[in-house]
Protein backbone atom coordinates (compact mmCIF):
# COMPACT_ATOMS: atom_id res chain seq x y z
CA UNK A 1 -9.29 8.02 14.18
CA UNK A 2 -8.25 8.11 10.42
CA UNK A 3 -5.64 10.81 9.47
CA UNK A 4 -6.81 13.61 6.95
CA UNK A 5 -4.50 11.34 4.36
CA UNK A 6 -7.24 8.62 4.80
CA UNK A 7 -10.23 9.82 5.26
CA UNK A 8 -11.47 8.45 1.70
CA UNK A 9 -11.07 10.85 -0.29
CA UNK A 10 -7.99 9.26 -2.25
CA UNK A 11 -9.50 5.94 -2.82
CA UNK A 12 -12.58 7.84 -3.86
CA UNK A 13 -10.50 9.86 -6.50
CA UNK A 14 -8.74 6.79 -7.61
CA UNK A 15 -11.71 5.02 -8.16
CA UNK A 16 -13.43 8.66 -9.90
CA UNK A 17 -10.27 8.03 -12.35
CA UNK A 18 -9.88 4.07 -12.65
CA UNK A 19 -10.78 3.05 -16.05
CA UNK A 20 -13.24 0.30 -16.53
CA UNK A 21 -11.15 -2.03 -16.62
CA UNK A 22 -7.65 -3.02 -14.82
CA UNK A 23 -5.94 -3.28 -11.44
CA UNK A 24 -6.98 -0.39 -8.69
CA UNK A 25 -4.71 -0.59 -5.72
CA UNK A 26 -5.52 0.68 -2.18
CA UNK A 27 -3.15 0.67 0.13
CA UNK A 28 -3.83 1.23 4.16
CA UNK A 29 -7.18 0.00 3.17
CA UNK A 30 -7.64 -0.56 7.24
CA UNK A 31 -7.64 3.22 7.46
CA UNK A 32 -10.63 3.66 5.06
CA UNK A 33 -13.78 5.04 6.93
CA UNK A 34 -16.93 2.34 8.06
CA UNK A 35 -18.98 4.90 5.65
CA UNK A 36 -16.27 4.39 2.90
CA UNK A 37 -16.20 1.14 3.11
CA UNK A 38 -19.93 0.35 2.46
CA UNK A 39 -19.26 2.57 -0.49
CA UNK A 40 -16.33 0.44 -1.53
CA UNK A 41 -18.39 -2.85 -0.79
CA UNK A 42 -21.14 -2.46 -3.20
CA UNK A 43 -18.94 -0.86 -6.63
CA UNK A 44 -17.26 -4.56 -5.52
CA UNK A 45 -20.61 -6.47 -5.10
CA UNK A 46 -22.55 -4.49 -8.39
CA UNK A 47 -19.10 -3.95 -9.93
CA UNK A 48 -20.75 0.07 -10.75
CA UNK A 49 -19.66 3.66 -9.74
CA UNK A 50 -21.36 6.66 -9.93
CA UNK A 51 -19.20 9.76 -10.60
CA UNK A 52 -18.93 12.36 -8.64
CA UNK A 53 -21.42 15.09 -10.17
CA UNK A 54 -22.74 12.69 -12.65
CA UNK A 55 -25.94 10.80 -12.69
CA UNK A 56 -24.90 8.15 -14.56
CA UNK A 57 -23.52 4.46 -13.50
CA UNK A 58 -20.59 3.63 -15.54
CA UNK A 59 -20.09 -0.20 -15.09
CA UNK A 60 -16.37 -1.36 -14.03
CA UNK A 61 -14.58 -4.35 -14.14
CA UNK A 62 -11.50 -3.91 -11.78
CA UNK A 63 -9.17 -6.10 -9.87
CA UNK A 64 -8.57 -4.97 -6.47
CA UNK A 65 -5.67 -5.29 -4.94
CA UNK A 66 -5.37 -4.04 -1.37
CA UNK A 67 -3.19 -3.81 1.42
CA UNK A 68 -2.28 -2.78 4.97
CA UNK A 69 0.01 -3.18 7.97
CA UNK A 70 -2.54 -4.13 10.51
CA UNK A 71 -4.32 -7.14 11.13
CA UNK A 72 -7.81 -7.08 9.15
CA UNK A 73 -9.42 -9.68 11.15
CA UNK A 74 -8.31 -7.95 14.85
CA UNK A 75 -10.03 -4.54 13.13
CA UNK A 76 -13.41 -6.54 12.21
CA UNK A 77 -13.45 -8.02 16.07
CA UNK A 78 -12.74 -4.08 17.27
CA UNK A 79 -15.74 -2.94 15.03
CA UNK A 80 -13.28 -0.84 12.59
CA UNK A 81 -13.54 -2.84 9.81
CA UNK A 82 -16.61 -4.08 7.80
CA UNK A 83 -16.66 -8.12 7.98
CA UNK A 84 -18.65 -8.60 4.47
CA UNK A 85 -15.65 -6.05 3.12
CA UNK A 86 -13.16 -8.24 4.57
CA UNK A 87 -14.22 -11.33 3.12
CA UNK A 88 -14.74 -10.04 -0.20
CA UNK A 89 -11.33 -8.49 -0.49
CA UNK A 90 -9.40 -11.51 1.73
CA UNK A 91 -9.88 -13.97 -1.97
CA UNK A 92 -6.08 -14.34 -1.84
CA UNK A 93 -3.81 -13.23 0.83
CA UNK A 94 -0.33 -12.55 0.61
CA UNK A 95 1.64 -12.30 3.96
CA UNK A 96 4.82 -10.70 3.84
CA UNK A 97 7.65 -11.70 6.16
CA UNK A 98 9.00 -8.26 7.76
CA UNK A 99 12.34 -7.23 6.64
CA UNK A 100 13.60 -7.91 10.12
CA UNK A 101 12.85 -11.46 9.77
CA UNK A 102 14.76 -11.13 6.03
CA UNK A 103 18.00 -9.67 6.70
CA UNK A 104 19.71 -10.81 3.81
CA UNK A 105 17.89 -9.00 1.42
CA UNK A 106 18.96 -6.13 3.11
CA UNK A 107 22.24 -5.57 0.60
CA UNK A 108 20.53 -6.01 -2.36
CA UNK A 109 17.62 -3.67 -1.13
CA UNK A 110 19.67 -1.23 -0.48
CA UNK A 111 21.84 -1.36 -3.83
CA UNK A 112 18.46 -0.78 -5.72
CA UNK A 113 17.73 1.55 -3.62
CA UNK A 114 20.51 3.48 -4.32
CA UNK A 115 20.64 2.86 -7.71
CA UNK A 116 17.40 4.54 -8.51
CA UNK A 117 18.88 7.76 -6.71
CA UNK A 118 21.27 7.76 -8.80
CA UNK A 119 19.27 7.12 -11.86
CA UNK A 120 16.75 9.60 -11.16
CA UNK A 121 19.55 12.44 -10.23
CA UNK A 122 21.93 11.25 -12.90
CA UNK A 123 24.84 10.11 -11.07
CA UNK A 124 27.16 7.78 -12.15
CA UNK A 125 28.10 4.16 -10.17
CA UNK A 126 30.51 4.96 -7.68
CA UNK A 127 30.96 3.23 -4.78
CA UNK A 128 28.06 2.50 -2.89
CA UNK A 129 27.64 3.76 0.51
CA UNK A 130 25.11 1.37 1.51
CA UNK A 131 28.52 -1.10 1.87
CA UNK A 132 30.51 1.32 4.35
CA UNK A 133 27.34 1.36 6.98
CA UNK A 134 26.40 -2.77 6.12
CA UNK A 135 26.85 -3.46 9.34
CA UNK A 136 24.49 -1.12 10.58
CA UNK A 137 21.80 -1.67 8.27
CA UNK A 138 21.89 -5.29 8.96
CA UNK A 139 22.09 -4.62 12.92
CA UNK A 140 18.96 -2.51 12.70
CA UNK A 141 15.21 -3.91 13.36
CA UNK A 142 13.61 -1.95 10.83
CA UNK A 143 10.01 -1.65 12.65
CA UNK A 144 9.00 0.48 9.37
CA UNK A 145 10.14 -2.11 7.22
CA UNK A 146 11.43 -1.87 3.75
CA UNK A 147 9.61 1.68 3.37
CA UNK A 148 11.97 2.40 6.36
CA UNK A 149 14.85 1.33 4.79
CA UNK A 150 13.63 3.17 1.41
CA UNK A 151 13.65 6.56 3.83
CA UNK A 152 16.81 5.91 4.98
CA UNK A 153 18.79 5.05 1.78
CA UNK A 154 16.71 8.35 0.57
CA UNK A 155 17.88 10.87 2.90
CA UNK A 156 21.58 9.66 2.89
């Protein structure tokens, strides 16, 4: 069952405020409701939306990119995922290899990791502490991958 955070409503309300033109992405887009989804198939197949509280169709023309951590094709055989959606949105798959399988761009990772904080909370370079727990970074299996790593670098 979908958590509250996708039940929709926030790829309804990005595509309520996509301009006509662009890139839209959707990310967990295999926790998007069936009734979504038929939604989301035909603005892709008429390449229209309606606004919300607006009788008018305002024509788009949007690239979609969309991803998600689960396997799209498993969801179609388990009924959770519309087929026709998945082949219109599969055009051009990109599979990315799990930071556990990717260990050495742990370091470097980390390093911009930390020097965003820094950026964004105006710190100057100092020594990193990402290099005093290397070890353990590199030792872990990150099974939330890089956003994992992002979380941990974060609350450091």
């Amino acid at each position: 069952m979908p958590s509250p955070a996708h039940d929709g409503a926030a790829v309804r309300a990005q595509f309520e405020t996509c301009p006509d033109s662009g890139t839209i992405f959707l990310d967990e887009i295999a926790e998007t409701p069936l009734e979504f989804q038929t939604a989301l198939l035909r603005v892709i197949e008429e390449k229209t939306v309606t606004r919300i509280a607006a009788p008018r169709v305002r024509p788009v023309n949007v690239r979609i990119i969309a991803a998600t951590n689960k396997d799209l094709q498993e969801e179609v055989r388990r009924g959770n995922f519309r087929e026709d959606l998945y082949y219109r949105l599969n055009v051009f798959a990109i599979q990315m290899v799990p930071l556990s399988e990717r260990k050495g761009d742990i370091p470097i990772t980390c390093q911009r990791f930390r020097q965003k904080i820094r950026q964004r909370h105006g710190q100057k370079d100092q020594q990193d502490r990402c290099d005093r727990v290397m070890d353990a970074l590199m030792n872990y299996s990150w099974p939330g991958n890089v956003r994992e790593l992002q979380n941990v670098i974060e609350a450091e």
